[in-house]
N, C-alpha and C. Protein backbone atom coordinates (compact mmCIF):
# COMPACT_ATOMS: atom_id res chain seq x y z
N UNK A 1 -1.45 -5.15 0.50
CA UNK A 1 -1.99 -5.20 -0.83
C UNK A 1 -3.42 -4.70 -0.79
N UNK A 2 -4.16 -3.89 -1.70
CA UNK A 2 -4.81 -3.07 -1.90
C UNK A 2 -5.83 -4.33 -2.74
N UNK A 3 -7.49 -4.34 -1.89
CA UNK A 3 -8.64 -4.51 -2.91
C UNK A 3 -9.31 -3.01 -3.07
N UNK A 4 -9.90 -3.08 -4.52
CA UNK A 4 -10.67 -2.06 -4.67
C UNK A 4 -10.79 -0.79 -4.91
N UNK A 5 -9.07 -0.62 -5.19
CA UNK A 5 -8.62 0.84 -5.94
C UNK A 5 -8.35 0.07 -7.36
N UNK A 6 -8.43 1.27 -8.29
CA UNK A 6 -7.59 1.08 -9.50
C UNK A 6 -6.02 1.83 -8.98
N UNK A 7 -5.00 1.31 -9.34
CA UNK A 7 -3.97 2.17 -8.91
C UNK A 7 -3.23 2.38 -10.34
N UNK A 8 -4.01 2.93 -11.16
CA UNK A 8 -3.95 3.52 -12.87
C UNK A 8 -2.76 5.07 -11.80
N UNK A 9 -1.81 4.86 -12.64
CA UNK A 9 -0.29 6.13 -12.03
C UNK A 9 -0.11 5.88 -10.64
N UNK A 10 -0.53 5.31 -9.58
CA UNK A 10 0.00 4.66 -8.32
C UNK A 10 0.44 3.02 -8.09
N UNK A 11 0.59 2.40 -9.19
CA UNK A 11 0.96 1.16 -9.08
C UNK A 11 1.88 1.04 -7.71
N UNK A 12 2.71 1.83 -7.62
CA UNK A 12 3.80 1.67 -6.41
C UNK A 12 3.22 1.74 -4.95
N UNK A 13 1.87 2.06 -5.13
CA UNK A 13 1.19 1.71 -3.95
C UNK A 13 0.34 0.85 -3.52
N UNK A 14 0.57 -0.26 -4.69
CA UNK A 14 -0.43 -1.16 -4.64
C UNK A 14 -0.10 -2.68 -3.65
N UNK A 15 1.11 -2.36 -2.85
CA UNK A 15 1.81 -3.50 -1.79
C UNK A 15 1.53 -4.54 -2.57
N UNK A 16 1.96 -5.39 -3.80
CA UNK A 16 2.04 -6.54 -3.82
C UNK A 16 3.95 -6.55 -3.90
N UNK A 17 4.33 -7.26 -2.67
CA UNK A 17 5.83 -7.47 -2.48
C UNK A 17 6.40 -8.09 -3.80
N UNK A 18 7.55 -7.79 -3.92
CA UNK A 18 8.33 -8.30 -5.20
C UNK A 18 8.00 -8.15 -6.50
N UNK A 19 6.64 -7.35 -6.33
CA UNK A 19 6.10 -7.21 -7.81
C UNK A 19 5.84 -5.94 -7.96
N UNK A 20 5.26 -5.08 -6.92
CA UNK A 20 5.24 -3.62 -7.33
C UNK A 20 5.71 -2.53 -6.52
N UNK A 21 6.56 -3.75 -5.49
CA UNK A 21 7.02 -2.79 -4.08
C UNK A 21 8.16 -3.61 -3.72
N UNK A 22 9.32 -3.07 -2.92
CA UNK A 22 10.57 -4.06 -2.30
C UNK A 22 9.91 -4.45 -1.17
N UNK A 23 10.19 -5.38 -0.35
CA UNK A 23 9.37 -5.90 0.91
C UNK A 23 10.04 -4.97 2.02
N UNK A 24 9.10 -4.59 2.66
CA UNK A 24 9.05 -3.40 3.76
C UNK A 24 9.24 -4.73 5.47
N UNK A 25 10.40 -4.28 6.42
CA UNK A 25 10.67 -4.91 7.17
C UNK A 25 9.43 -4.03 7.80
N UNK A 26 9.27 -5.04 9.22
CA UNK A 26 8.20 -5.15 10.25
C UNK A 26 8.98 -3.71 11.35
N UNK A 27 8.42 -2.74 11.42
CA UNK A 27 8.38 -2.10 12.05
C UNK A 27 7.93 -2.01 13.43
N UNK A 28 8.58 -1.34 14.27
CA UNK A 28 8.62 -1.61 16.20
C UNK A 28 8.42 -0.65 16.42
N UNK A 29 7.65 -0.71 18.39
CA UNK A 29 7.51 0.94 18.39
C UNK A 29 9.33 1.63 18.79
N UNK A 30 9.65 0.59 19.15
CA UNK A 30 11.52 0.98 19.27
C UNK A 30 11.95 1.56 17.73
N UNK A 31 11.45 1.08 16.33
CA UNK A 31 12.45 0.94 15.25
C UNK A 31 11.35 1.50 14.49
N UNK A 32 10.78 2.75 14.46
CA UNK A 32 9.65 3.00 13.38
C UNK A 32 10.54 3.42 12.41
N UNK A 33 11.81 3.28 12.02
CA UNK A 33 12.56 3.55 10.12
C UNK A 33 11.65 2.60 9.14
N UNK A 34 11.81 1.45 9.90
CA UNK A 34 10.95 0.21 8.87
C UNK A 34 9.80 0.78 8.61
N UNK A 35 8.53 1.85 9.24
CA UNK A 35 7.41 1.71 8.63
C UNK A 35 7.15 2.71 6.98
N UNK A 36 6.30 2.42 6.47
CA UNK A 36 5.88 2.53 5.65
C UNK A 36 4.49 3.18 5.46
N UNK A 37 4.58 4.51 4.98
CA UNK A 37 3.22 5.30 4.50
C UNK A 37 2.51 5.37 3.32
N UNK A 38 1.60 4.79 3.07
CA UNK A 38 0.91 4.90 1.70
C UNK A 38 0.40 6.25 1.29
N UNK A 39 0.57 6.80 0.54
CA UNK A 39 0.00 8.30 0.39
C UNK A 39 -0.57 7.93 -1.15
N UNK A 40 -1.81 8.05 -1.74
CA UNK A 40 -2.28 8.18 -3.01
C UNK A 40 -3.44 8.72 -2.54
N UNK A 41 -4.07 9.15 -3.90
CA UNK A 41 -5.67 9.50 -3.59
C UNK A 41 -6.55 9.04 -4.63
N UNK A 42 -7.30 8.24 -4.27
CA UNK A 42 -8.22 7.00 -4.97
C UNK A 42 -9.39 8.22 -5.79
N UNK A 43 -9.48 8.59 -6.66
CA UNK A 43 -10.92 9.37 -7.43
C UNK A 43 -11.63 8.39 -7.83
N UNK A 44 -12.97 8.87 -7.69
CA UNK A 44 -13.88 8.05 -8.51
C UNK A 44 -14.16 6.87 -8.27
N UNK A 45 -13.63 6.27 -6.56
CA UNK A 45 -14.57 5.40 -6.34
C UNK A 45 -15.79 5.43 -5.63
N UNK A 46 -16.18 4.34 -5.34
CA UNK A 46 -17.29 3.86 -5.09
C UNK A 46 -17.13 2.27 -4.20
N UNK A 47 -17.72 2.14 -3.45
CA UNK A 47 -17.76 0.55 -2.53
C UNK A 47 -16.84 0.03 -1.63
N UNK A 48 -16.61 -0.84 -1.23
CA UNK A 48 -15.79 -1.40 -0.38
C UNK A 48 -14.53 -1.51 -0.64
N UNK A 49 -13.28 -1.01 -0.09
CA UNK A 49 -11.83 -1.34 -0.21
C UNK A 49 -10.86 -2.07 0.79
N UNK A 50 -9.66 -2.51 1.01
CA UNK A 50 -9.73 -3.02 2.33
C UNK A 50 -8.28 -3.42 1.60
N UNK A 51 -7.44 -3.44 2.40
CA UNK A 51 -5.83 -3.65 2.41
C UNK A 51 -5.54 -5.06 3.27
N UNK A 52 -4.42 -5.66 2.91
CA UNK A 52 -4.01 -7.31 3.47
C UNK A 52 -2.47 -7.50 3.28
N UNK A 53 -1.58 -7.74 4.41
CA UNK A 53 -0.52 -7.92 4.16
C UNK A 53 -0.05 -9.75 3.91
């Protein structure tokens, strides 16, 4: 889950499970299918951001 973006047209990247994303299983270095890439591009900020699962 994302502090410190607006995700105004990326909501789907905003990792809050069950609410704006399906829950992403824990990925291995055996089983990398499970991982998960965030791709957006934040404009127009400014300050501190920082992600939390």
């Amino acid at each position: 889950h994302w502090h410190g973006f607006f995700q105004k047209g990326t909501n789907w990247a905003d990792g809050a499970e069950g609410v704006n994303q399906c829950p992403i299983s824990p990925a291995s270095p055996e089983n990398t299918e499970n991982a998960f890439e965030y791709r957006f591009t934040p404009a127009g900020h400014a300050g501190t951001f920082w992600y939390h699962s």
